[in-house]
C-alpha atoms as a PDB file:
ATOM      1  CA  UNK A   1     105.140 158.450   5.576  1.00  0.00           C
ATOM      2  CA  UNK A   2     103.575 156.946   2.224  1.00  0.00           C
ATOM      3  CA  UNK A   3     102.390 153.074   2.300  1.00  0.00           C
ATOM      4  CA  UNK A   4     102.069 152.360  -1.533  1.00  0.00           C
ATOM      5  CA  UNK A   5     100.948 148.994  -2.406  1.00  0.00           C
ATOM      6  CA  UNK A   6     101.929 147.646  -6.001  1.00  0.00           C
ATOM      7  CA  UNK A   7      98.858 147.089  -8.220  1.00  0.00           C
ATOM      8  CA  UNK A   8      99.192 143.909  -9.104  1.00  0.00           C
ATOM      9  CA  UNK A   9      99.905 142.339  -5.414  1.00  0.00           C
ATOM     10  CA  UNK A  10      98.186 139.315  -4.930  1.00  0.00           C
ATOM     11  CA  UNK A  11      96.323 136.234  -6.624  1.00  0.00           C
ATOM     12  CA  UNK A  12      96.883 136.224 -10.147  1.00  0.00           C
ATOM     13  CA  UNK A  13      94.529 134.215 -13.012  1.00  0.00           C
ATOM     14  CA  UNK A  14      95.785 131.263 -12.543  1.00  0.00           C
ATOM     15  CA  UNK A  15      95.544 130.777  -8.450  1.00  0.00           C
ATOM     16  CA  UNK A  16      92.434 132.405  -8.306  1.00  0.00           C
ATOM     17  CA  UNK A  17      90.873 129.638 -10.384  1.00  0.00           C
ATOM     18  CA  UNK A  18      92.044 127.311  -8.811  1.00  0.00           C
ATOM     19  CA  UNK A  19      91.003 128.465  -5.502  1.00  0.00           C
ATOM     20  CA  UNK A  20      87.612 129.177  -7.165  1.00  0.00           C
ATOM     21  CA  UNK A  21      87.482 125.670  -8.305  1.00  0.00           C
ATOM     22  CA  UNK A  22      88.126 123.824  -5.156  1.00  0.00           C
ATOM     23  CA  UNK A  23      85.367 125.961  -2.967  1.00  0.00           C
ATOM     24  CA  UNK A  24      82.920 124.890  -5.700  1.00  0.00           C
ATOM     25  CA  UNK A  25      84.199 121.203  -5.099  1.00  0.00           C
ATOM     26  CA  UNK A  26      83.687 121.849  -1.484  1.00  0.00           C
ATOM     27  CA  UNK A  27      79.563 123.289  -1.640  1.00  0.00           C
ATOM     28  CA  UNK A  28      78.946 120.581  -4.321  1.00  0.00           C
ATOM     29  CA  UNK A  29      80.696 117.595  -2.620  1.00  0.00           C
ATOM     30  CA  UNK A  30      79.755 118.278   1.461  1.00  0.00           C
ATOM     31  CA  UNK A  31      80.646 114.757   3.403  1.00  0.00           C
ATOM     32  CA  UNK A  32      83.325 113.263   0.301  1.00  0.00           C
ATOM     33  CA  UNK A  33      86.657 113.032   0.277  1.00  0.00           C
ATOM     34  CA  UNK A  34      88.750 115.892  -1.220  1.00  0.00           C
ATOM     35  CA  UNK A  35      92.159 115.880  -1.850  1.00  0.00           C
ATOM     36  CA  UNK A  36      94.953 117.845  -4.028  1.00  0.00           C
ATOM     37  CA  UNK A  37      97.506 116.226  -5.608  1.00  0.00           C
ATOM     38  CA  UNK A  38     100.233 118.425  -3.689  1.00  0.00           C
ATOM     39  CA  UNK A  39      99.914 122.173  -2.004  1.00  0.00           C
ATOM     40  CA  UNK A  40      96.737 123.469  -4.453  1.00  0.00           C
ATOM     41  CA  UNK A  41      99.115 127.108  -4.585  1.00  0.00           C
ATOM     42  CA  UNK A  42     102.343 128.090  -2.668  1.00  0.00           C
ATOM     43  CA  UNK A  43     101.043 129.893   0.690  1.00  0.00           C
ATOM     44  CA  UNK A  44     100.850 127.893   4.267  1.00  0.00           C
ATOM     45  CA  UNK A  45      97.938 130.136   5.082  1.00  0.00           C
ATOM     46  CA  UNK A  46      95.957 128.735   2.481  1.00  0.00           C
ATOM     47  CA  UNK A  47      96.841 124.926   2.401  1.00  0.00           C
ATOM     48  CA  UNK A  48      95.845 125.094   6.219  1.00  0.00           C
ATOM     49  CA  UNK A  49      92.605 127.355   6.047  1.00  0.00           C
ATOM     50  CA  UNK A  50      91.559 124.201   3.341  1.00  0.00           C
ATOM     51  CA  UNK A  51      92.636 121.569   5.588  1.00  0.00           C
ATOM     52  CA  UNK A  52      90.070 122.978   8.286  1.00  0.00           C
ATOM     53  CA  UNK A  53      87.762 122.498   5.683  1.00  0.00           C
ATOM     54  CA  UNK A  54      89.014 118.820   4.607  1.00  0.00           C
ATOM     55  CA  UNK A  55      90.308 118.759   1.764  1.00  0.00           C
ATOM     56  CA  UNK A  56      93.873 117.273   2.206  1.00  0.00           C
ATOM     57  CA  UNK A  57      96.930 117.239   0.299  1.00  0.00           C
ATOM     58  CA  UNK A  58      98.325 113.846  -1.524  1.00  0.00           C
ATOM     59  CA  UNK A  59     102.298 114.301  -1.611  1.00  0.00           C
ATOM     60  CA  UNK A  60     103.422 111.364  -4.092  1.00  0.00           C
ATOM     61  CA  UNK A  61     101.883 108.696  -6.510  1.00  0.00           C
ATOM     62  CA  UNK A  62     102.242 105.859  -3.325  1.00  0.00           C
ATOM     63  CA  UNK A  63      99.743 108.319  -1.680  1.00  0.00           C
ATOM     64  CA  UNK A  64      97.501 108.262  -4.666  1.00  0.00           C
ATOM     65  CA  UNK A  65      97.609 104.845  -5.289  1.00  0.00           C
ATOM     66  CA  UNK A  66      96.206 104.376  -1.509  1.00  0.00           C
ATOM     67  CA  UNK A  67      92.881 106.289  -2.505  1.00  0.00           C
ATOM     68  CA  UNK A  68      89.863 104.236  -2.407  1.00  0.00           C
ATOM     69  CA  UNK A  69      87.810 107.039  -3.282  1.00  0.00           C
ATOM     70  CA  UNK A  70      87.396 110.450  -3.258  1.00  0.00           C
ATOM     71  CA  UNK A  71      88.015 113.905  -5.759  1.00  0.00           C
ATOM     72  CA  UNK A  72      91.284 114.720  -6.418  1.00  0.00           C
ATOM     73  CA  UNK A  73      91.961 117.932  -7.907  1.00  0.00           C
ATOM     74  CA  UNK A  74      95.566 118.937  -9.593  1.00  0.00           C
ATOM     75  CA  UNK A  75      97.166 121.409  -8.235  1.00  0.00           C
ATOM     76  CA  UNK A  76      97.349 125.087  -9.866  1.00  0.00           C
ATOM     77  CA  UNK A  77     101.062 123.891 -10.770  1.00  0.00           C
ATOM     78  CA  UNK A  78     100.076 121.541 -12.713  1.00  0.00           C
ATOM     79  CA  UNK A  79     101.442 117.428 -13.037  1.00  0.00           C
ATOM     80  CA  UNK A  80     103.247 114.910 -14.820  1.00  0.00           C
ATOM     81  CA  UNK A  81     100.649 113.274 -17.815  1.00  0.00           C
ATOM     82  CA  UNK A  82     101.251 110.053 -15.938  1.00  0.00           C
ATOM     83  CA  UNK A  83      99.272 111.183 -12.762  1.00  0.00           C
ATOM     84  CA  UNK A  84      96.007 112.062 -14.741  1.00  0.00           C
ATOM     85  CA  UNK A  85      96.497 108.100 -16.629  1.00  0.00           C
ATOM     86  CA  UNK A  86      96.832 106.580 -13.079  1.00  0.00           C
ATOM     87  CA  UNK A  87      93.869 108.888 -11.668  1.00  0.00           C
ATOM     88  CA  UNK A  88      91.510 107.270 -14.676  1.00  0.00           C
ATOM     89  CA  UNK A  89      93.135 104.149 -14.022  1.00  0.00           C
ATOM     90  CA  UNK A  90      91.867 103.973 -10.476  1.00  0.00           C
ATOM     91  CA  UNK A  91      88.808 105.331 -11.369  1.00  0.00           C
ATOM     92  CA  UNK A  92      88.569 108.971  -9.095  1.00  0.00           C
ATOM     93  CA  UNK A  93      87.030 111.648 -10.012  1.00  0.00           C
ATOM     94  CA  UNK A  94      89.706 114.310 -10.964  1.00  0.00           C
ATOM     95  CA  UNK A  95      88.982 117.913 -11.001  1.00  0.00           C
ATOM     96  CA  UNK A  96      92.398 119.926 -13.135  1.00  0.00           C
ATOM     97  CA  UNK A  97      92.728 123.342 -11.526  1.00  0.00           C
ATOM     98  CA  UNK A  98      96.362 123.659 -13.160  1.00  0.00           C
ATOM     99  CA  UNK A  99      96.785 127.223 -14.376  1.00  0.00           C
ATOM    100  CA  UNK A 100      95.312 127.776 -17.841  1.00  0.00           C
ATOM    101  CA  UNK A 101      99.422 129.300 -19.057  1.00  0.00           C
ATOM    102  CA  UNK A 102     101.072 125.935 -17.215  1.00  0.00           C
ATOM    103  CA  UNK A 103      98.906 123.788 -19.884  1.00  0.00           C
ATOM    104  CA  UNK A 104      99.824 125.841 -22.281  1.00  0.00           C
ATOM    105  CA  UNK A 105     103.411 124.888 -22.138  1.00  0.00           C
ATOM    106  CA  UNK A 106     102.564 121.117 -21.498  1.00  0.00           C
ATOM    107  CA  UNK A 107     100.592 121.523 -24.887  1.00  0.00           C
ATOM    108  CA  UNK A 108     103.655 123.087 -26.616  1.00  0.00           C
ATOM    109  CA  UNK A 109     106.516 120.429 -25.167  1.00  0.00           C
ATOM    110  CA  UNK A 110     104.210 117.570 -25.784  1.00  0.00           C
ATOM    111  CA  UNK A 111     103.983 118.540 -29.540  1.00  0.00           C
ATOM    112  CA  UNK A 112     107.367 119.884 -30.090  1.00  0.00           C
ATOM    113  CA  UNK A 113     109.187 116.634 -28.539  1.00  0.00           C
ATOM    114  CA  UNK A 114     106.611 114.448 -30.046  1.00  0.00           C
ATOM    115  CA  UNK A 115     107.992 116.453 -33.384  1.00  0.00           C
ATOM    116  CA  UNK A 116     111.604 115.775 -32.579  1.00  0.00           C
ATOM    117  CA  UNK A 117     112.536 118.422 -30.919  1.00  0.00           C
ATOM    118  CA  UNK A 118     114.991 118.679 -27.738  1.00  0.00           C
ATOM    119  CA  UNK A 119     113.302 120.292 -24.934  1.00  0.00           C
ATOM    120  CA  UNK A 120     115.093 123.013 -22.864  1.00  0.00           C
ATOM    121  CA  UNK A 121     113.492 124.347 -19.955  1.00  0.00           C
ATOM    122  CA  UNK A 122     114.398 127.418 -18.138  1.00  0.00           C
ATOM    123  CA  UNK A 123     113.409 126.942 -14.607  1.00  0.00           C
ATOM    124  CA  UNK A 124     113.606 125.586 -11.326  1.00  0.00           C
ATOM    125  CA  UNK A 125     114.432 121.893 -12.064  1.00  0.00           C
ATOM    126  CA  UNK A 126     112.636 120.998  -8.393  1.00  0.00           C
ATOM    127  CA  UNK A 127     109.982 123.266  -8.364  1.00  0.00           C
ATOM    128  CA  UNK A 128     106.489 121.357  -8.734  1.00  0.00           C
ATOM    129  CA  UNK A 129     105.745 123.187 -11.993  1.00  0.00           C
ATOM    130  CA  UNK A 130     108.985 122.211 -13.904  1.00  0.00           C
ATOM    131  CA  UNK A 131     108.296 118.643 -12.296  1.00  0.00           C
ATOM    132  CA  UNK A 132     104.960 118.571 -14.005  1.00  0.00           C
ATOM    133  CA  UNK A 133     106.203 119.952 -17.578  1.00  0.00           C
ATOM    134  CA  UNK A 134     109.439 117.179 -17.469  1.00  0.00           C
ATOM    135  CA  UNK A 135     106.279 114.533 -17.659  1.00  0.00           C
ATOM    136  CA  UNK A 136     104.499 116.095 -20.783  1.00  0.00           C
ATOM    137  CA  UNK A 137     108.090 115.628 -22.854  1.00  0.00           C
ATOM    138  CA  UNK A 138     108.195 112.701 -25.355  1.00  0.00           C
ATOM    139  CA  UNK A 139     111.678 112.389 -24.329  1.00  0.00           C
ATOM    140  CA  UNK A 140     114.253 113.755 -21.155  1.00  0.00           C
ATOM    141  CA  UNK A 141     113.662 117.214 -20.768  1.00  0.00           C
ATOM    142  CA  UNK A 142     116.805 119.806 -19.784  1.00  0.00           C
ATOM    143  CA  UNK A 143     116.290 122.412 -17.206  1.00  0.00           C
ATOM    144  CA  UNK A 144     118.447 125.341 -16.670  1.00  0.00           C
ATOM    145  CA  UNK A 145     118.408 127.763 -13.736  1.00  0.00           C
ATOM    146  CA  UNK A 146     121.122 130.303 -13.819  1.00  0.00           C
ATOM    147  CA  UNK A 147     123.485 131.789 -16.168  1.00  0.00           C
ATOM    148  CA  UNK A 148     126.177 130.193 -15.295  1.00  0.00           C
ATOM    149  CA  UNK A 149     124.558 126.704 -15.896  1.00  0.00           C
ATOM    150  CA  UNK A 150     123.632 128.297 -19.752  1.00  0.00           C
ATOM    151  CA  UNK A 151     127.174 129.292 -20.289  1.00  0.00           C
ATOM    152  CA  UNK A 152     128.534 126.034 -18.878  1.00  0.00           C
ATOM    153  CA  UNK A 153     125.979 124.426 -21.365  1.00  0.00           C
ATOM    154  CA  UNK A 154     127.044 122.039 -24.170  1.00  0.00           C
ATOM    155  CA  UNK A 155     124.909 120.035 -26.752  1.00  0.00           C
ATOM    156  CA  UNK A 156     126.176 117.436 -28.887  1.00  0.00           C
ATOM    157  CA  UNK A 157     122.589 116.234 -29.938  1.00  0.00           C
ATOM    158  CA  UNK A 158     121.178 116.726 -33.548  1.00  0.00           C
ATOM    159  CA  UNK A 159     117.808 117.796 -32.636  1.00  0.00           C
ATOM    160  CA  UNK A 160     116.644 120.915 -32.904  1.00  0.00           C
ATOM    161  CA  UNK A 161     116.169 122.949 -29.021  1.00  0.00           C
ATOM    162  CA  UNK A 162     112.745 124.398 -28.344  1.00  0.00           C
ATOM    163  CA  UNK A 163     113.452 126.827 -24.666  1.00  0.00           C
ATOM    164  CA  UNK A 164     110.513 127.331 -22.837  1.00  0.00           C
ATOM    165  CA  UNK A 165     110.099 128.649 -19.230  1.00  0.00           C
ATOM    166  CA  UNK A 166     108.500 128.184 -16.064  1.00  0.00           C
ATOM    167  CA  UNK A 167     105.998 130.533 -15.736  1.00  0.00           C
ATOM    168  CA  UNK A 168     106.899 132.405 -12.934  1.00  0.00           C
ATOM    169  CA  UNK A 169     110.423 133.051 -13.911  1.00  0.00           C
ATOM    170  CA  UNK A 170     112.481 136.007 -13.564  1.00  0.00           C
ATOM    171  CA  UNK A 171     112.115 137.761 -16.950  1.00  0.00           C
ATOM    172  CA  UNK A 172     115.431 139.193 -17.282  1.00  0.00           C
ATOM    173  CA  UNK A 173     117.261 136.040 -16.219  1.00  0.00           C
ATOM    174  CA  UNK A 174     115.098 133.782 -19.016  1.00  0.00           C
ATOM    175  CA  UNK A 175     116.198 136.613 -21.596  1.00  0.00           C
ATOM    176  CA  UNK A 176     119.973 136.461 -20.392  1.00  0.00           C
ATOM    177  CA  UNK A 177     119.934 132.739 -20.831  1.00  0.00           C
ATOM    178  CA  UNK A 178     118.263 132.705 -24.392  1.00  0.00           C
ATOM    179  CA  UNK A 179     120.761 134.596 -26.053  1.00  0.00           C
ATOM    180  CA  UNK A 180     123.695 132.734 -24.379  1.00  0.00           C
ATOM    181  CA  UNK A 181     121.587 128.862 -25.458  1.00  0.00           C
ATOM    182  CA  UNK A 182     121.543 131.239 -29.074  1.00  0.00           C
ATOM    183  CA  UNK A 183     124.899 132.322 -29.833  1.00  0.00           C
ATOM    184  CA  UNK A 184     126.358 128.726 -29.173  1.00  0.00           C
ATOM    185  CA  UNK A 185     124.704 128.332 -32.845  1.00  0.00           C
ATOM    186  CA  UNK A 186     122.250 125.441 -32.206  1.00  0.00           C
ATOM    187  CA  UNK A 187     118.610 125.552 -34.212  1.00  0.00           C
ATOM    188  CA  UNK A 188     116.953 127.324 -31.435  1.00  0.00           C
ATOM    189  CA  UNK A 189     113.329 128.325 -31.334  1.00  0.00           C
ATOM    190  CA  UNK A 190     111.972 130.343 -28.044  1.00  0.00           C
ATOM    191  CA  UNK A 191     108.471 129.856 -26.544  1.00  0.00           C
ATOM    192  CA  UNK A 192     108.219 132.732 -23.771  1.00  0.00           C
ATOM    193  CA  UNK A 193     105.897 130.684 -21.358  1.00  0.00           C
ATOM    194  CA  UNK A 194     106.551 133.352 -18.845  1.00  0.00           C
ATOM    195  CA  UNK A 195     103.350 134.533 -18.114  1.00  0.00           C
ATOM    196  CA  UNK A 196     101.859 138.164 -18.633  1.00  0.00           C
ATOM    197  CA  UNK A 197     101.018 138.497 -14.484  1.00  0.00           C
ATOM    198  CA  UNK A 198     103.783 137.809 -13.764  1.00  0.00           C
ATOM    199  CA  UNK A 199     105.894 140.404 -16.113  1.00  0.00           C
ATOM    200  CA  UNK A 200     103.640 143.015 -14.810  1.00  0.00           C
ATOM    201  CA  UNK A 201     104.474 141.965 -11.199  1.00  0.00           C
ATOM    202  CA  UNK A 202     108.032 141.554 -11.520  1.00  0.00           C
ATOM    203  CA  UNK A 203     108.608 145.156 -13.589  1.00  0.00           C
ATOM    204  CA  UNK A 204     106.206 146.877 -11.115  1.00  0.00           C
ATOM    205  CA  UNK A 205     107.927 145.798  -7.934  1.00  0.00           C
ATOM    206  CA  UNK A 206     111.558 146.714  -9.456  1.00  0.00           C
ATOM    207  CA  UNK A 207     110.067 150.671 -10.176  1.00  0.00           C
ATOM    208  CA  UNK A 208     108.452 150.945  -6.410  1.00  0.00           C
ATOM    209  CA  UNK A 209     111.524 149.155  -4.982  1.00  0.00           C
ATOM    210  CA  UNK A 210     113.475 151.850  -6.913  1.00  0.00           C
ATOM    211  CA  UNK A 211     111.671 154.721  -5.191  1.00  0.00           C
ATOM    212  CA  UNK A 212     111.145 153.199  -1.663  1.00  0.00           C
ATOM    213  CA  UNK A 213     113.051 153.700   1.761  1.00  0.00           C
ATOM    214  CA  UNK A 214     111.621 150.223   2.898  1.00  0.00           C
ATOM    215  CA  UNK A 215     110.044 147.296   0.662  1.00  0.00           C
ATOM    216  CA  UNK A 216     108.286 144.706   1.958  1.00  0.00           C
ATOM    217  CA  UNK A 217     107.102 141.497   0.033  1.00  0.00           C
ATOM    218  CA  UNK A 218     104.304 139.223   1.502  1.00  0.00           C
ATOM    219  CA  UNK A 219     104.443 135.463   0.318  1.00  0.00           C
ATOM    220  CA  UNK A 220     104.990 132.022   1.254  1.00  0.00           C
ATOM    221  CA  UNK A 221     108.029 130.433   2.081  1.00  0.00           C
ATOM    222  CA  UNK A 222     107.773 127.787  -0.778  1.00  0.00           C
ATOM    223  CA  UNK A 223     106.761 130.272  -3.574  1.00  0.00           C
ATOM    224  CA  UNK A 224     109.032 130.525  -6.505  1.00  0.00           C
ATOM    225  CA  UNK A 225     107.555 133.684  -7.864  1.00  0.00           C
ATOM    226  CA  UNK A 226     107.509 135.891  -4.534  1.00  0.00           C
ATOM    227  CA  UNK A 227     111.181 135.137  -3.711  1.00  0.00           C
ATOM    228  CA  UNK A 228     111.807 135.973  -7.434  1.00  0.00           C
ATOM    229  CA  UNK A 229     109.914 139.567  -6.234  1.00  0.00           C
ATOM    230  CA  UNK A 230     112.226 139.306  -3.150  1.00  0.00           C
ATOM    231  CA  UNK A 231     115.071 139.602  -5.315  1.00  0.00           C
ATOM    232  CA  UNK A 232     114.662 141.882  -8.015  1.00  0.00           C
ATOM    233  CA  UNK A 233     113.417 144.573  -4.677  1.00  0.00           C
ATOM    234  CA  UNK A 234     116.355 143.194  -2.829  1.00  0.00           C
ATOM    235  CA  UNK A 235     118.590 144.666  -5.293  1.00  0.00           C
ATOM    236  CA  UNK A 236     116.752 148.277  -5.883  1.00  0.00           C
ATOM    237  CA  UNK A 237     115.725 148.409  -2.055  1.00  0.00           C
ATOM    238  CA  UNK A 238     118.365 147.566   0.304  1.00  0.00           C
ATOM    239  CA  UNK A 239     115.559 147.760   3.178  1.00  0.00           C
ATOM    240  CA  UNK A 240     113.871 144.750   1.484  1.00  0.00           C
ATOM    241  CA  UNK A 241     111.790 142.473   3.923  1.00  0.00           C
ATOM    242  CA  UNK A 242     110.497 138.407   2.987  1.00  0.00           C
ATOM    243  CA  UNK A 243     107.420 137.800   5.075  1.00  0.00           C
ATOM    244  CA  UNK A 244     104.302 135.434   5.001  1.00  0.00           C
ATOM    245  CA  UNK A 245     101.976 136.928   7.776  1.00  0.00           C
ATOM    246  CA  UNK A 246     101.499 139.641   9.384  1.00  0.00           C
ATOM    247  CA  UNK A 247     103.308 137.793  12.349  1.00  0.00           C
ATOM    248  CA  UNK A 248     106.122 137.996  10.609  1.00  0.00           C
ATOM    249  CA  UNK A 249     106.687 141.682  10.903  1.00  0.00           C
ATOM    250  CA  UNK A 250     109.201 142.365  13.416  1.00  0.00           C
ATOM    251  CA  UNK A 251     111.063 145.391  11.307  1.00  0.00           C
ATOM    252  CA  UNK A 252     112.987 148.177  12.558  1.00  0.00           C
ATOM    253  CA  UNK A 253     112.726 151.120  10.267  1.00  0.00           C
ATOM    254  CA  UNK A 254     115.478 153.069   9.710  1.00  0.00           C
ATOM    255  CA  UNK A 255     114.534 156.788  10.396  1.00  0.00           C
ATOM    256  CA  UNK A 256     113.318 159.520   7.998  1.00  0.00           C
ATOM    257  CA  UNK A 257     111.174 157.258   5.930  1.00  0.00           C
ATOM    258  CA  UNK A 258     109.524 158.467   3.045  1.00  0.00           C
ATOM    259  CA  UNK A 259     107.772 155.818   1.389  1.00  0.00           C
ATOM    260  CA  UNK A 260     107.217 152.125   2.520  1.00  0.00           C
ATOM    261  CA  UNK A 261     106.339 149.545  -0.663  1.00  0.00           C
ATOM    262  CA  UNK A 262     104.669 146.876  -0.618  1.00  0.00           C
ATOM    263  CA  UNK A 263     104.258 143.874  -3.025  1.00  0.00           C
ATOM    264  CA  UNK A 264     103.179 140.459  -2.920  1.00  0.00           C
ATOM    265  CA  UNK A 265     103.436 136.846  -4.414  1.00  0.00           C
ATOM    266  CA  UNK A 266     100.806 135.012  -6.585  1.00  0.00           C
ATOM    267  CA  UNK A 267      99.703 133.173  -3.749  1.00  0.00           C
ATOM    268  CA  UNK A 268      99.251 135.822  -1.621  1.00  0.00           C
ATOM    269  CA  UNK A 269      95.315 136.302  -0.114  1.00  0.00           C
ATOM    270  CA  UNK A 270      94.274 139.472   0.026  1.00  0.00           C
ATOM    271  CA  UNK A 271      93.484 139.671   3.598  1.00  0.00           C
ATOM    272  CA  UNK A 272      96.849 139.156   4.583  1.00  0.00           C
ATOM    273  CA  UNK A 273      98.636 142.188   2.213  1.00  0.00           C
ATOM    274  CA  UNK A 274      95.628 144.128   3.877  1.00  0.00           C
ATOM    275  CA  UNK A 275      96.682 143.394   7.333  1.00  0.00           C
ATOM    276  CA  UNK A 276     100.488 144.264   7.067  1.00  0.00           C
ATOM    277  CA  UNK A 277      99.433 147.334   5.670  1.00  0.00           C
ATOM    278  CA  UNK A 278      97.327 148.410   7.712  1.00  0.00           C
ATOM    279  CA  UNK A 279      99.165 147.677  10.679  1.00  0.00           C
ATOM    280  CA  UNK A 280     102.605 149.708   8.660  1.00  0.00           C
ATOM    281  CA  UNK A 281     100.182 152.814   8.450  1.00  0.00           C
ATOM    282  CA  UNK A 282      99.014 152.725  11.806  1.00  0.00           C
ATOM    283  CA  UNK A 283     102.248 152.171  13.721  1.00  0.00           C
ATOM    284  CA  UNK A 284     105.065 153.617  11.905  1.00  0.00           C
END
């Protein structure tokens, strides 16, 4: 039996900054207060192994507003602008680990609303990164998920639409969507904020979920992108399995496996894709 592990499993760009930049906050700042300003990435694993080494995680502006004093550092999801004004407001220190592609769209729907322009954004409207790109927009942003929420879609407005996406969308879903905003004959222009890593994830796990017997995809519970992964295998793989730890690995294979895949979120650490498959080669 063949264990083949996609290429591009594990921490992209963005969350390995960000995990680079709060150990350095950590050495440099030994006996201060640390905090993010929500989960710094999407795994439990990781949240917790920080926690041990205290830096703790603010979950709303009340929270924030408690701080006497500390570092805060913003998550790799990025935030509204209003958190960074209250953070120099109160005078903390902030440190802005927000992925280098997420500030690239805050750049571009800042600007384009400021211009006029009606923001659409293709997305999760409650995931923490669509949350944060809402409160760069001059004006109400619109977020569409599925589809059926584009075809059901109706603007009466007179501004022009700029679409951009949550980075960690499903590719094929944000280009389904753009041509059914398009052919309702508004003045559309298309940003596509999806980023490069995760293109190259999502088109690498569909090809080895298209080969395997078994596919299994390593991520936390929370993460947007991995259960994005989950899906696209889910529907080349039939034998496609969500888990975050090796703990998690109660499978029974069927028989007369060939090949087992294996892919994993943004978020994932490398230690953990190592140890489910390891433990795959060794005991099945």
């Amino acid at each position: 039996m063949e264990v083949r592990k996609a290429k591009s499993a594990g921490f992209c760009f963005g969350v390995k900054k960000a995990m680079d930049t709060v150990q350095e906050q950590i050495e440099k700042n030994q006996g201060k207060p640390i905090f993010t300003f929500g989960p710094l990435i999407h795994n439990e694993e990781v949240v917790k192994s920080l926690q041990n080494q205290g830096v703790e995680v603010i979950h709303s502006l009340e929270e924030l507003k408690a701080l006497q004093d500390g570092i805060v550092i913003i998550r790799s999801h990025g935030v509204p602008k209003s958190i960074y004004s209250n953070l120099e407001e109160r005078g903390l220190e902030c440190v802005d680990a927000t992925c280098p592609f997420v500030k690239r769209i805050h750049t571009i729907v800042e600007k384009e609303s400021q211009a006029g322009k009606q923001i659409l954004i293709v997305g999760n409207d409650k995931h923490p990164e669509v949350e944060g790109i809402k409160g760069w927009c001059v004006t109400p942003a619109i977020v569409i998920e599925s589809v059926e929420e584009a075809e059901k879609f109706s603007y009466s407005g007179e501004k022009n639409i700029c679409i951009v996406s949550q980075t960690t969308f499903n590719y094929n879903k944000f280009q389904e969507v753009v041509e059914i905003i398009s052919k309702k004959a508004y003045n559309v222009s298309v940003v596509n904020t999806i980023c490069n890593a995760t293109e190259e994830r999502q088109t690498e796990a569909k090809k080895l979920a298209a080969e395997a017997d078994v596919m299994i995809v390593i991520g936390g519970s929370h993460s947007s992108n991995t259960r994005k992964l989950y899906e696209i295998c889910k529907e080349e793989c039939k034998e496609t399995f969500f888990l975050q730890t090796l703990d998690d690995l109660h499978l029974e294979f069927p028989k007369a496996i060939r090949l087992v895949g294996i892919t994993a979120g943004a978020s994932t650490p490398n230690n953990i894709i190592e140890e489910v498959q390891n433990y795959v080669r060794i005991n099945f």
